[in-house]
C-alpha atoms as a PDB file:
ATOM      1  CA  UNK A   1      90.957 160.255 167.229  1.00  0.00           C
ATOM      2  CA  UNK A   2      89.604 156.789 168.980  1.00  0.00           C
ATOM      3  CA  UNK A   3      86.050 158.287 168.259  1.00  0.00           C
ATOM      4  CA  UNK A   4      86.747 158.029 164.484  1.00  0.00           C
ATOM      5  CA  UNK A   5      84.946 154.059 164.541  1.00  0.00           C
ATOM      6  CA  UNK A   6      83.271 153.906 167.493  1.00  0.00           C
ATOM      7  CA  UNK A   7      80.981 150.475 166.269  1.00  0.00           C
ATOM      8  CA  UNK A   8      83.527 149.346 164.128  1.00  0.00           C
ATOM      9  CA  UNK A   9      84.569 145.873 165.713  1.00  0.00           C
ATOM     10  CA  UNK A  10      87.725 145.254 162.950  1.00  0.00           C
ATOM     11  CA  UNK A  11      88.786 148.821 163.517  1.00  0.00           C
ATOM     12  CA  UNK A  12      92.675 148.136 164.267  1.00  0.00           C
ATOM     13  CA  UNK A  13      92.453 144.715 162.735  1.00  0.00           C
ATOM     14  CA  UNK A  14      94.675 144.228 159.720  1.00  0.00           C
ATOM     15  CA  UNK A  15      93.213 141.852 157.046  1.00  0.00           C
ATOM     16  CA  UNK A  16      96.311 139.426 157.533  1.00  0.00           C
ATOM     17  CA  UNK A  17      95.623 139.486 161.465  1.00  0.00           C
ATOM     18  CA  UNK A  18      92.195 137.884 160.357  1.00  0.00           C
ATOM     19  CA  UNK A  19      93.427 135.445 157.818  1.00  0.00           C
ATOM     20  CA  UNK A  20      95.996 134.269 160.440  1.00  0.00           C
ATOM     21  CA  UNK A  21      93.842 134.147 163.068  1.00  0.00           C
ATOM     22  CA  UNK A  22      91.082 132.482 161.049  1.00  0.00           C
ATOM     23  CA  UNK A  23      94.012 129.814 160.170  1.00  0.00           C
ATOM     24  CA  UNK A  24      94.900 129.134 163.469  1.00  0.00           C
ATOM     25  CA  UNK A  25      91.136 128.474 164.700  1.00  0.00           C
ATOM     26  CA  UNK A  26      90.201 126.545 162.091  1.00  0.00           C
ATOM     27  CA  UNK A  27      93.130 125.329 159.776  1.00  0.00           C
ATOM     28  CA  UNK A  28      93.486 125.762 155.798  1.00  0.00           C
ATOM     29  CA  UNK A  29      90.735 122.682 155.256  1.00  0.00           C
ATOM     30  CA  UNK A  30      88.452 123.973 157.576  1.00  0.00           C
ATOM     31  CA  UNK A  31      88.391 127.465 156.436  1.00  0.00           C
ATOM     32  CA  UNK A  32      88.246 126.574 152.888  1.00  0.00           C
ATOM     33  CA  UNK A  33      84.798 124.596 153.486  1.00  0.00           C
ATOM     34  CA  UNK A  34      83.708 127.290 155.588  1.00  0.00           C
ATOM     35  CA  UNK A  35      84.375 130.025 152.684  1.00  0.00           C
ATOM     36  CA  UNK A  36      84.772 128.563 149.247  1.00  0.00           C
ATOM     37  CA  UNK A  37      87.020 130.182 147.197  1.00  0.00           C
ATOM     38  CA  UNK A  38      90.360 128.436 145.504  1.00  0.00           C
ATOM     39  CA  UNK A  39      92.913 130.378 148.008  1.00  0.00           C
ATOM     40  CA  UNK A  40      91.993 128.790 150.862  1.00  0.00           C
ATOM     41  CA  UNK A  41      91.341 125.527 149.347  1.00  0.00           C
ATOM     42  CA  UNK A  42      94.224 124.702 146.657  1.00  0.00           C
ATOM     43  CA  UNK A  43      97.899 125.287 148.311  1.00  0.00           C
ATOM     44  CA  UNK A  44      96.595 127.581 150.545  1.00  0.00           C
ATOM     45  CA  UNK A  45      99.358 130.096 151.430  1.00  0.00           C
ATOM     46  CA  UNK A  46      98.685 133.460 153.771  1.00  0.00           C
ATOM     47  CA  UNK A  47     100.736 135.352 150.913  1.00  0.00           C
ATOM     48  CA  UNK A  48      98.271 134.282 148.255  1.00  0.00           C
ATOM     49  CA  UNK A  49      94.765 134.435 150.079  1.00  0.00           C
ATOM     50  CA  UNK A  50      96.111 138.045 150.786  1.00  0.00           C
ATOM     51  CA  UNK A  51      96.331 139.047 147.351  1.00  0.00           C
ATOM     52  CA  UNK A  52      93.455 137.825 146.113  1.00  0.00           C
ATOM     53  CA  UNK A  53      91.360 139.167 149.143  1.00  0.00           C
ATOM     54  CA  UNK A  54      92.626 142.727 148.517  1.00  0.00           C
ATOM     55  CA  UNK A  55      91.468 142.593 144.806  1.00  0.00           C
ATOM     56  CA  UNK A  56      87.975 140.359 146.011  1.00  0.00           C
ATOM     57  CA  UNK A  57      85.202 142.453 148.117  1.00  0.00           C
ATOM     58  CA  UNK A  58      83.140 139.756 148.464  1.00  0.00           C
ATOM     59  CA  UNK A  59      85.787 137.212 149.190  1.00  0.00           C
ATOM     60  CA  UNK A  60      87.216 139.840 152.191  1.00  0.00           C
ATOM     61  CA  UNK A  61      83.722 139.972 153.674  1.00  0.00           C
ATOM     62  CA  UNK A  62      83.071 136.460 154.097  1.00  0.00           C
ATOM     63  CA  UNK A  63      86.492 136.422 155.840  1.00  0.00           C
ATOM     64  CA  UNK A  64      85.626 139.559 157.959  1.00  0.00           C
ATOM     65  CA  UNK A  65      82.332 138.039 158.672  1.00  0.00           C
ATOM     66  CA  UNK A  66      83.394 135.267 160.123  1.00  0.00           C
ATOM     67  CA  UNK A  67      86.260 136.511 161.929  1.00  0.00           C
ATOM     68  CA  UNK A  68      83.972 138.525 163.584  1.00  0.00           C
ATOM     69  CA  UNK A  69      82.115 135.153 164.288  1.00  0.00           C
ATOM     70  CA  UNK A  70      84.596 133.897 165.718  1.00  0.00           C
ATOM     71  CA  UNK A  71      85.358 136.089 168.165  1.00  0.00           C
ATOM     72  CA  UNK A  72      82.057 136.767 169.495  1.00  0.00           C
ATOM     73  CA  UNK A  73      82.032 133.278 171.328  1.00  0.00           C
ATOM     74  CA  UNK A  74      80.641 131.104 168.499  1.00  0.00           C
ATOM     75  CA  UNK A  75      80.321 127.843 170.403  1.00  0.00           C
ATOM     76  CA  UNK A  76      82.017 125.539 166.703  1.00  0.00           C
ATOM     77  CA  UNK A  77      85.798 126.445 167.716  1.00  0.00           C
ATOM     78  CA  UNK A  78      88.065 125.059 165.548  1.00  0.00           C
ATOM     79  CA  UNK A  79      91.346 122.972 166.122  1.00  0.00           C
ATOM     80  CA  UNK A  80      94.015 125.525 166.905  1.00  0.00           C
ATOM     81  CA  UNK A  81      95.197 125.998 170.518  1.00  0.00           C
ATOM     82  CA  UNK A  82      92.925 128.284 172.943  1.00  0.00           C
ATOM     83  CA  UNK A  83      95.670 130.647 172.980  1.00  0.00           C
ATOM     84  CA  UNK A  84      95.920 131.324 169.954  1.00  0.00           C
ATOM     85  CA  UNK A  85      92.051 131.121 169.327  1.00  0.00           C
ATOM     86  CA  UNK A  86      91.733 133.997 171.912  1.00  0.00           C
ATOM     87  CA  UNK A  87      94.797 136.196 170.759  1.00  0.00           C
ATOM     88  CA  UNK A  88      93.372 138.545 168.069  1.00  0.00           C
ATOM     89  CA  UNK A  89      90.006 138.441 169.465  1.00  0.00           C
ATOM     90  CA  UNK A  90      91.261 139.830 172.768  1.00  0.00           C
ATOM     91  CA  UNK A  91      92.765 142.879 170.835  1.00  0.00           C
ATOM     92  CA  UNK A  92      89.168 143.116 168.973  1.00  0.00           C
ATOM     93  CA  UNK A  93      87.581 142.655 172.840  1.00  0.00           C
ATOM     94  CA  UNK A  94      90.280 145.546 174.309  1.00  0.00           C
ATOM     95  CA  UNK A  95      90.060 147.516 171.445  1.00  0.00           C
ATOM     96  CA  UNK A  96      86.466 149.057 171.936  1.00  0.00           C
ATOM     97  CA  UNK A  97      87.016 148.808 176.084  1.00  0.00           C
ATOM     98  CA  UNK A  98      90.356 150.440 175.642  1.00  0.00           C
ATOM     99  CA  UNK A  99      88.239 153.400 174.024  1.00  0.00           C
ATOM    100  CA  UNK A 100      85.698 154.100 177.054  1.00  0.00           C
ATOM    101  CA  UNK A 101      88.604 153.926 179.995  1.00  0.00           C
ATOM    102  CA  UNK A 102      90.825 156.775 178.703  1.00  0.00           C
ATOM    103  CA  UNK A 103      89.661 159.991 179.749  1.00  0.00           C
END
């Protein structure tokens, strides 16, 4: 079963994982100039921006995309603490290396 998404990087990753990592790296301003849509940028609430990303395609890309981004060492961190920069990217890290040790 953990050969299902082998070169998935977000397999295990829940979209509200992202959005609160994603808020925790960069902060509601920050990610609302970095993807423009209203969510993020008017009373920005994790409740909300998860509604409307479930319903958006596009909208949930961006957000994948650069969750994804920020994982893979992009050198523009944001203002949240290292710890919690490093949290859900660790899990996306482990996730694929978890994969190759079991036998």
């Amino acid at each position: 079963m953990s050969e299902e998404q082998p070169n998935n990087p977000l397999h295990g990753q829940t979209l509200e994982m992202m959005v609160d990592s994603l808020v925790a790296r960069f902060g509601w301003t920050e990610l609302g100039r970095r993807i423009t849509i209203r969510c993020f940028a008017s009373d920005p609430s994790v409740k909300s921006s998860l509604k409307f990303l479930r319903t958006t395609p596009w909208a949930r890309k961006k957000v994948e995309d650069l969750f994804i981004a920020s994982c893979s060492g992009s050198s523009d961190a944001g203002n949240g603490t290292a710890e919690a920069q490093r949290e859900p990217c660790a899990k996306l890290e482990t996730g694929s290396s978890n994969e190759s040790v079991s036998t």
